[in-house]
C-alpha atoms as a PDB file:
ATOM      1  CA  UNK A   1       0.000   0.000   0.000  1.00  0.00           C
ATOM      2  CA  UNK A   2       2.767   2.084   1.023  1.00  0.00           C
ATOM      3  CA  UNK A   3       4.930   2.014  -2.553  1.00  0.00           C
ATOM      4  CA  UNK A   4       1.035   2.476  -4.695  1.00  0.00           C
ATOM      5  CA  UNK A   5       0.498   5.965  -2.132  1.00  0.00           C
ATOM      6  CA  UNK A   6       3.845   6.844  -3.008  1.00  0.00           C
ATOM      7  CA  UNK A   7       3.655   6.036  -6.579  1.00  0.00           C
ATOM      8  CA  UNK A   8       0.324   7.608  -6.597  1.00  0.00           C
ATOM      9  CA  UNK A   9       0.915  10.879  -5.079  1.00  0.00           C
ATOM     10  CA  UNK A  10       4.205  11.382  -7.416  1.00  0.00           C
ATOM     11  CA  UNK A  11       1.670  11.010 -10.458  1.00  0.00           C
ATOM     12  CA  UNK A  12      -1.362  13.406  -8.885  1.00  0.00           C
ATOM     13  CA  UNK A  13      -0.520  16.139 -10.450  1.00  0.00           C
ATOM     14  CA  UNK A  14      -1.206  17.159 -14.067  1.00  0.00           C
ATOM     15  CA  UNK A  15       1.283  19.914 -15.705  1.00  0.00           C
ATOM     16  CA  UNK A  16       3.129  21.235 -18.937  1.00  0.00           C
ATOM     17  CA  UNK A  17       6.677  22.387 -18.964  1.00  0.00           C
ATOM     18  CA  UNK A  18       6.192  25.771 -17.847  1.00  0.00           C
ATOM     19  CA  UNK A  19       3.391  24.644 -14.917  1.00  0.00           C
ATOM     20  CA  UNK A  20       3.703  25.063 -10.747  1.00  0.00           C
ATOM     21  CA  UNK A  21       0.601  23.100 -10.156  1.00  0.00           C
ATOM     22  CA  UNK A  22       3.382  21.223  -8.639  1.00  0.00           C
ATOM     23  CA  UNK A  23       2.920  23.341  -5.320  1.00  0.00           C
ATOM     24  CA  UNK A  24      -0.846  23.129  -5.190  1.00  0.00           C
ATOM     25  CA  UNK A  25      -0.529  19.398  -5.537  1.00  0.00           C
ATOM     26  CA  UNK A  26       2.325  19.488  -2.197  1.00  0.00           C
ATOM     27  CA  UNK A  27       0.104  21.876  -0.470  1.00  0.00           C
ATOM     28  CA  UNK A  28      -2.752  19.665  -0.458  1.00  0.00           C
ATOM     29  CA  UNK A  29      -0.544  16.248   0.569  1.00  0.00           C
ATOM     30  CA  UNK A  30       0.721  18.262   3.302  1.00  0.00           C
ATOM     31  CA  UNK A  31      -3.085  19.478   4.134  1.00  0.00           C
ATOM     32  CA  UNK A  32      -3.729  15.443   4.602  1.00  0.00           C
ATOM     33  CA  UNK A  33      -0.276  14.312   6.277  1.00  0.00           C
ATOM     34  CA  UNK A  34       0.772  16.559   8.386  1.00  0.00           C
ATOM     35  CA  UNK A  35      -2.850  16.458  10.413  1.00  0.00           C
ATOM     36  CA  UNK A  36      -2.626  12.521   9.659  1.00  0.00           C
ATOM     37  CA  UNK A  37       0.948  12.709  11.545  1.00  0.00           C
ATOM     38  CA  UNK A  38      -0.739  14.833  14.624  1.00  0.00           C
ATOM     39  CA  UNK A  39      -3.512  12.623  14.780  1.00  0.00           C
ATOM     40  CA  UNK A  40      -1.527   9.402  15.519  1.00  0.00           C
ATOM     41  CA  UNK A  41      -0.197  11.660  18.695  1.00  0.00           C
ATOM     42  CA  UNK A  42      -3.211  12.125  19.691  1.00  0.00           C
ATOM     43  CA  UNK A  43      -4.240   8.196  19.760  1.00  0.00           C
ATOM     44  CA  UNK A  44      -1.270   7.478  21.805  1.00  0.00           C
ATOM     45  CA  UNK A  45      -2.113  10.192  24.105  1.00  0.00           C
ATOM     46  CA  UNK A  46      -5.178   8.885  24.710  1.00  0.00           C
ATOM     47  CA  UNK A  47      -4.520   5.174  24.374  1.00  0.00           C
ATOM     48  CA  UNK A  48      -1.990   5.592  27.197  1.00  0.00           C
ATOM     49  CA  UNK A  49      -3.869   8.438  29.345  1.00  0.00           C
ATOM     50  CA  UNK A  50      -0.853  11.495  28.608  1.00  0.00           C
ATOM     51  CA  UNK A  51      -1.176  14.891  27.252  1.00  0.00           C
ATOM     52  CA  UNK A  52      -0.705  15.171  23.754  1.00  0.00           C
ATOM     53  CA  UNK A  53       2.564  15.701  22.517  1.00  0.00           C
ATOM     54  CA  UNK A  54       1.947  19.390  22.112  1.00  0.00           C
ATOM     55  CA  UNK A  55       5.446  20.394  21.286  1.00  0.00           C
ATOM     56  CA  UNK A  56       6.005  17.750  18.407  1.00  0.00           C
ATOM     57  CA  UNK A  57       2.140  18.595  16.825  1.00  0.00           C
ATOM     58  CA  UNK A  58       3.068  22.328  16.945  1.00  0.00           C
ATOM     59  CA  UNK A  59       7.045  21.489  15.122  1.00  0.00           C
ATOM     60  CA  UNK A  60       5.059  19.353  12.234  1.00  0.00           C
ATOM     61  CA  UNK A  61       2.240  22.028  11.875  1.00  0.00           C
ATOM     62  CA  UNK A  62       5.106  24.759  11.550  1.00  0.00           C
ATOM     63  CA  UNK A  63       7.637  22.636   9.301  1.00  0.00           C
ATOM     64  CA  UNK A  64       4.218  21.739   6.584  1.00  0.00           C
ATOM     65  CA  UNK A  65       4.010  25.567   6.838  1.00  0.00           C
ATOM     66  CA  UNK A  66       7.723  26.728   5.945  1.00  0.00           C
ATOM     67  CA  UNK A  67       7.804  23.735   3.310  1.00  0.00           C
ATOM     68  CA  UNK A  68       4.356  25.286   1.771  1.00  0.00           C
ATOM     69  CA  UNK A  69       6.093  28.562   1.642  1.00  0.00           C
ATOM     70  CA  UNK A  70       9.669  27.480   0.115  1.00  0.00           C
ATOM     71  CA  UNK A  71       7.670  25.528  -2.057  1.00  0.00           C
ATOM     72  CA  UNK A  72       5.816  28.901  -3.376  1.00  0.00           C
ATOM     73  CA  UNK A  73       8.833  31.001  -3.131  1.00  0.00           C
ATOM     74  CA  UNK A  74      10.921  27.852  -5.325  1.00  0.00           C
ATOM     75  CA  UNK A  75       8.374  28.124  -7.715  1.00  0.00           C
ATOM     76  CA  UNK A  76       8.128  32.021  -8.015  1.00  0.00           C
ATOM     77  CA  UNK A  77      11.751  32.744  -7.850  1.00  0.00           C
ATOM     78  CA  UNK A  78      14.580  33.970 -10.855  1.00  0.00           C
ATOM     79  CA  UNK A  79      16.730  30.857 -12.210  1.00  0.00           C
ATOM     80  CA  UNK A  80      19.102  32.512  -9.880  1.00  0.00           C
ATOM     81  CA  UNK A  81      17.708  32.372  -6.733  1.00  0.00           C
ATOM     82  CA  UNK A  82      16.046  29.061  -7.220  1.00  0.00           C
ATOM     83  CA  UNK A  83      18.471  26.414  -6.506  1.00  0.00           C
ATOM     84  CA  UNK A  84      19.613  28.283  -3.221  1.00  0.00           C
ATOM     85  CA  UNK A  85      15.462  28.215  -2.430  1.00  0.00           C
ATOM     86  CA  UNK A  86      15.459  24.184  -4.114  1.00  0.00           C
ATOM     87  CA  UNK A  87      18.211  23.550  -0.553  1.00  0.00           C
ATOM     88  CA  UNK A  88      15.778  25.322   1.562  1.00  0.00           C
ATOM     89  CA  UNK A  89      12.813  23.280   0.944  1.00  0.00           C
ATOM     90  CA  UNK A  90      15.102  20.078   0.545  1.00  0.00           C
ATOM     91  CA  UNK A  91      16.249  20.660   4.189  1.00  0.00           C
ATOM     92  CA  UNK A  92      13.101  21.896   5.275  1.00  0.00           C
ATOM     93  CA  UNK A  93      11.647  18.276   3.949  1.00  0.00           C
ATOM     94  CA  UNK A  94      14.139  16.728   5.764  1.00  0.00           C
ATOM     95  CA  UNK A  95      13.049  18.591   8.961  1.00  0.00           C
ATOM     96  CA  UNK A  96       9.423  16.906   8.296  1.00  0.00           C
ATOM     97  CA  UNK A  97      10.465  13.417   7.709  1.00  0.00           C
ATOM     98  CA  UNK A  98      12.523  13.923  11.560  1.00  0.00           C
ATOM     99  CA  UNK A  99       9.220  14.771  12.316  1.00  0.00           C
ATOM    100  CA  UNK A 100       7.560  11.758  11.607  1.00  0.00           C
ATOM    101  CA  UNK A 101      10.443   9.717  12.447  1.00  0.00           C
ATOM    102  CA  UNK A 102       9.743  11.346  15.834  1.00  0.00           C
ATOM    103  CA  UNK A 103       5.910  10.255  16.048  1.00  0.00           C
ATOM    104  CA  UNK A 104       6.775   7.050  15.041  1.00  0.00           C
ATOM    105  CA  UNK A 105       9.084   6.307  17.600  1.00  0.00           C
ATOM    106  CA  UNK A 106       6.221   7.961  20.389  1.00  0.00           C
ATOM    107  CA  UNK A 107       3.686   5.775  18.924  1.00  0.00           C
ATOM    108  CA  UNK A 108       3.893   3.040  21.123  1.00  0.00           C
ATOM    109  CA  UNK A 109       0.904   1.773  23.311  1.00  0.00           C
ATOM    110  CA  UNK A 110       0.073  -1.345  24.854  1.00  0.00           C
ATOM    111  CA  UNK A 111      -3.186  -1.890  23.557  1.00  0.00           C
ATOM    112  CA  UNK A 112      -2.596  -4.697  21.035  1.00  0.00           C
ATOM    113  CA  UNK A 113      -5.746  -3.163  18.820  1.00  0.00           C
ATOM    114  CA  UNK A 114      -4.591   0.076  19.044  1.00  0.00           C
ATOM    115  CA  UNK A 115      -1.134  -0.613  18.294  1.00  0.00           C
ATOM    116  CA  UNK A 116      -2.381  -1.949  15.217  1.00  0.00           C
ATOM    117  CA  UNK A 117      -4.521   0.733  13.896  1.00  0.00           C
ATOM    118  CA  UNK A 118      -1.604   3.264  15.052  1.00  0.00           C
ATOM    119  CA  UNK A 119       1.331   0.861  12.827  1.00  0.00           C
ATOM    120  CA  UNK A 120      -1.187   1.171  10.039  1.00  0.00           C
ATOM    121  CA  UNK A 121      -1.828   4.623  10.004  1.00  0.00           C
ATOM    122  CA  UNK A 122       1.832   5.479  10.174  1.00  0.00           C
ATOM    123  CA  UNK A 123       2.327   2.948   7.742  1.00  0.00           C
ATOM    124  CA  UNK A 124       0.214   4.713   4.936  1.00  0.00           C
ATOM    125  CA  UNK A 125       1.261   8.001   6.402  1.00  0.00           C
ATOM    126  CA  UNK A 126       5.146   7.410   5.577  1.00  0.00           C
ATOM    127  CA  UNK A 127       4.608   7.342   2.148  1.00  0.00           C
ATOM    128  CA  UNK A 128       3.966  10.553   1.845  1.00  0.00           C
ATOM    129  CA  UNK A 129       7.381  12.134   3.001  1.00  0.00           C
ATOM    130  CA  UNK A 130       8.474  10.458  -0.482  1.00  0.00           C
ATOM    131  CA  UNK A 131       5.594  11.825  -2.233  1.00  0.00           C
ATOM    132  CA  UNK A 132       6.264  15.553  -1.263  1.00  0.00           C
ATOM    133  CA  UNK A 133       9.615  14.814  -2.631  1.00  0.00           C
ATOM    134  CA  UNK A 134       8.627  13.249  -5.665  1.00  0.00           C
ATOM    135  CA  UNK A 135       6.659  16.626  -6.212  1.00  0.00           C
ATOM    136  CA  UNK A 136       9.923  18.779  -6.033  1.00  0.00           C
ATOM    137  CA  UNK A 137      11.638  19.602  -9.606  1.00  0.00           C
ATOM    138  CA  UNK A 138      15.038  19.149  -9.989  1.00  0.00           C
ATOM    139  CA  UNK A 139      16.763  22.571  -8.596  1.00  0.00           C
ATOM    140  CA  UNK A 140      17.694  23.959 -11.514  1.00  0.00           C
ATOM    141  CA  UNK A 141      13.767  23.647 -13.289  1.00  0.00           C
ATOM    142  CA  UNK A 142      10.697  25.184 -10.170  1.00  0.00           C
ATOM    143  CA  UNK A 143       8.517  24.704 -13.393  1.00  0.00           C
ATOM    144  CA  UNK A 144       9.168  21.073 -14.400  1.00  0.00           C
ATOM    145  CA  UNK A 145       6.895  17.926 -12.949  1.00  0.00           C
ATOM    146  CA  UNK A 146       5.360  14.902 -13.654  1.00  0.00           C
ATOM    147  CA  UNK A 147       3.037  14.846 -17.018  1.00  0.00           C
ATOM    148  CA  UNK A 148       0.578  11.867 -16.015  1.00  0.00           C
ATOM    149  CA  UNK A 149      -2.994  11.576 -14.811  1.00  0.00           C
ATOM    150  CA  UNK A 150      -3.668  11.085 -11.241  1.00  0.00           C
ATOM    151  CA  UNK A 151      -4.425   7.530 -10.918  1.00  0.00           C
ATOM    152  CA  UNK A 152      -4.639   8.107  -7.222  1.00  0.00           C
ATOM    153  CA  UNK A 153      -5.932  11.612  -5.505  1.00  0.00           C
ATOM    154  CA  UNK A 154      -5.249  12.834  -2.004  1.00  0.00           C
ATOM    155  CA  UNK A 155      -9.005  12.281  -1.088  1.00  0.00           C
ATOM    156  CA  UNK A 156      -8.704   8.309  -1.612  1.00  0.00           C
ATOM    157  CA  UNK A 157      -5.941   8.856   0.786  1.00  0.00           C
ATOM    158  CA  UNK A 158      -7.573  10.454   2.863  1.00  0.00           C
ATOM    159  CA  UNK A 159     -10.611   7.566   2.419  1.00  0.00           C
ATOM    160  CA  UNK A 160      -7.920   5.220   3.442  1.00  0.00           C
ATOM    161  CA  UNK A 161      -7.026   7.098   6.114  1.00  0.00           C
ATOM    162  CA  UNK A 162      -9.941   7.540   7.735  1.00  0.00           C
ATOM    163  CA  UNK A 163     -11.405   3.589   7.035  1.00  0.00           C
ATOM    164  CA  UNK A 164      -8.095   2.317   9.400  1.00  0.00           C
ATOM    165  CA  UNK A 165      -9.179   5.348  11.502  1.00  0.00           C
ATOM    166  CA  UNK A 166     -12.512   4.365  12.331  1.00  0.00           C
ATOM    167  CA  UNK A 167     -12.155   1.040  12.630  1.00  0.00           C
ATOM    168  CA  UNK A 168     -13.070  -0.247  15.947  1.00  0.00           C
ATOM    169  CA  UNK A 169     -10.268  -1.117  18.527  1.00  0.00           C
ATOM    170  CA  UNK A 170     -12.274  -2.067  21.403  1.00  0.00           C
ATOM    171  CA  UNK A 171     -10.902   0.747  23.678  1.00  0.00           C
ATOM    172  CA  UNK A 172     -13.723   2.954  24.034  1.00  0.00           C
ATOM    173  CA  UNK A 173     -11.706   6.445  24.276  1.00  0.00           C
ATOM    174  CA  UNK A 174      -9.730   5.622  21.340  1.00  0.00           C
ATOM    175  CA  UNK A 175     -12.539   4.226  19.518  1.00  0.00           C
ATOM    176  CA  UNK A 176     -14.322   7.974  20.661  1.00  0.00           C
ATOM    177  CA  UNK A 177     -11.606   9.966  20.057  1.00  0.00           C
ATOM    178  CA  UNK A 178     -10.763   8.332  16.208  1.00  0.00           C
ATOM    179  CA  UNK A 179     -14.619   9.070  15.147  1.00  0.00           C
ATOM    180  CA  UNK A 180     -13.909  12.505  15.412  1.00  0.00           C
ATOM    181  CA  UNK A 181     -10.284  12.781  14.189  1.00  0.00           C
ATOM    182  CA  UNK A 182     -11.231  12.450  10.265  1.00  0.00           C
ATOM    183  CA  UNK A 183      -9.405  13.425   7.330  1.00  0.00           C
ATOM    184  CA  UNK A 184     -11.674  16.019   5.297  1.00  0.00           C
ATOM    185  CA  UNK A 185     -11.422  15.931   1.461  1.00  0.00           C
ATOM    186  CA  UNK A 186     -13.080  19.448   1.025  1.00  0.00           C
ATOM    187  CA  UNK A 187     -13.242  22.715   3.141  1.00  0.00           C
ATOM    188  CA  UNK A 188     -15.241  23.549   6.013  1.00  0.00           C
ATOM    189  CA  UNK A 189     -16.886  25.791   3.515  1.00  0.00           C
ATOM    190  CA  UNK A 190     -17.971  23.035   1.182  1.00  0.00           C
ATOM    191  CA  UNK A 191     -19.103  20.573   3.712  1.00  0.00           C
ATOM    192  CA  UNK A 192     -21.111  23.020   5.648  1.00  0.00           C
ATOM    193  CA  UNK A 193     -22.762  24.045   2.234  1.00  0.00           C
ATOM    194  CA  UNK A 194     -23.568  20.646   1.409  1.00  0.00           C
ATOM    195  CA  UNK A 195     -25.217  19.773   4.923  1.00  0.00           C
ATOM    196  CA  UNK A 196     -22.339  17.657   5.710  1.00  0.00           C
ATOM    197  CA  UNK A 197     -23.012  15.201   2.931  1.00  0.00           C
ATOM    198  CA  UNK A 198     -19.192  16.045   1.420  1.00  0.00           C
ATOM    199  CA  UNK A 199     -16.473  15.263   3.545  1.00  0.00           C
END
């Protein structure tokens, strides 16, 4: 599952040779992941009665942010500047796959069931560290991509997601908790527009 999400989300995208929809496309696989990543925290918080890591959510909700922006600023920027941007947002993707090196190692619990949903979750999460990298052009071309159709979107990730999310563990806070920790496919806009029948 883990090489067809990263195989996937390296082909979502859709582009000619002068294109950026390459940023939109890593915008919205950080949108999923890095709430995916925070999520999985907050299982083992509750799985094993502790706070949430509040410290490590807050460093993966900043480090999606700066690699959003040095994504836009790659993408915008004079053949010059770009490969001294192109090292920016390499290292700053670096910084996010510590991240989730980082929840993976907290994710430990000793709730068999839980343990299992949490291993599969960060399981299908992983993949997308190499799938915001796949999205990055070469440093010297911020307009080059991938030229394929997407034969696998962020919202069937995000239907993935949230199927090994909800699925029961037994543990009734955790089983509580995951109902309400979904992945949403469209804006709060959207969903309120459509009486909640889009997610």
């Amino acid at each position: 599952m883990k090489k067809a999400l990263v195989t996937a989300l390296s082909l979502v995208m859709v582009c000619t040779a002068c294109s950026t929809t390459w940023v939109a496309t890593l915008d919205s696989i950080l949108a999923a992941a890095a709430p995916a990543l925070i999520n999985i925290l907050q299982i083992v918080a509750v799985a094993e009665g502790r706070p949430v890591n509040s410290q490590l959510a807050a460093k993966i909700t900043a480090d999606a942010t700066v690699i959003k922006t040095l994504a836009a600023d790659f993408a915008a920027g004079s053949s010059s500047a770009a490969p001294g941007v192109c090292g920016q947002l390499r290292a700053a993707v670096s910084a996010y796959q510590a991240d989730q090196q980082l929840v993976l190692q907290a994710a430990q619990v000793s709730d068999p069931n839980t343990q299992t949903k949490i291993t599969l979750l960060a399981n299908l999460v992983a993949g997308t560290v190499d799938a915001i990298t796949a999205m990055i052009p070469s440093c010297q071309n911020a307009a080059g991509g991938f030229k394929a159709q997407p034969p696998y979107s962020v919202s069937t990730f995000a239907a993935h997601y949230n199927s090994i999310l909800v699925a029961p563990t037994g543990n009734p806070a955790v089983d509580a908790l995951t109902a309400r920790l979904k992945l949403h496919r469209h804006s709060r806009i959207v969903r309120v527009a459509t009486f909640g029948r889009v997610s």
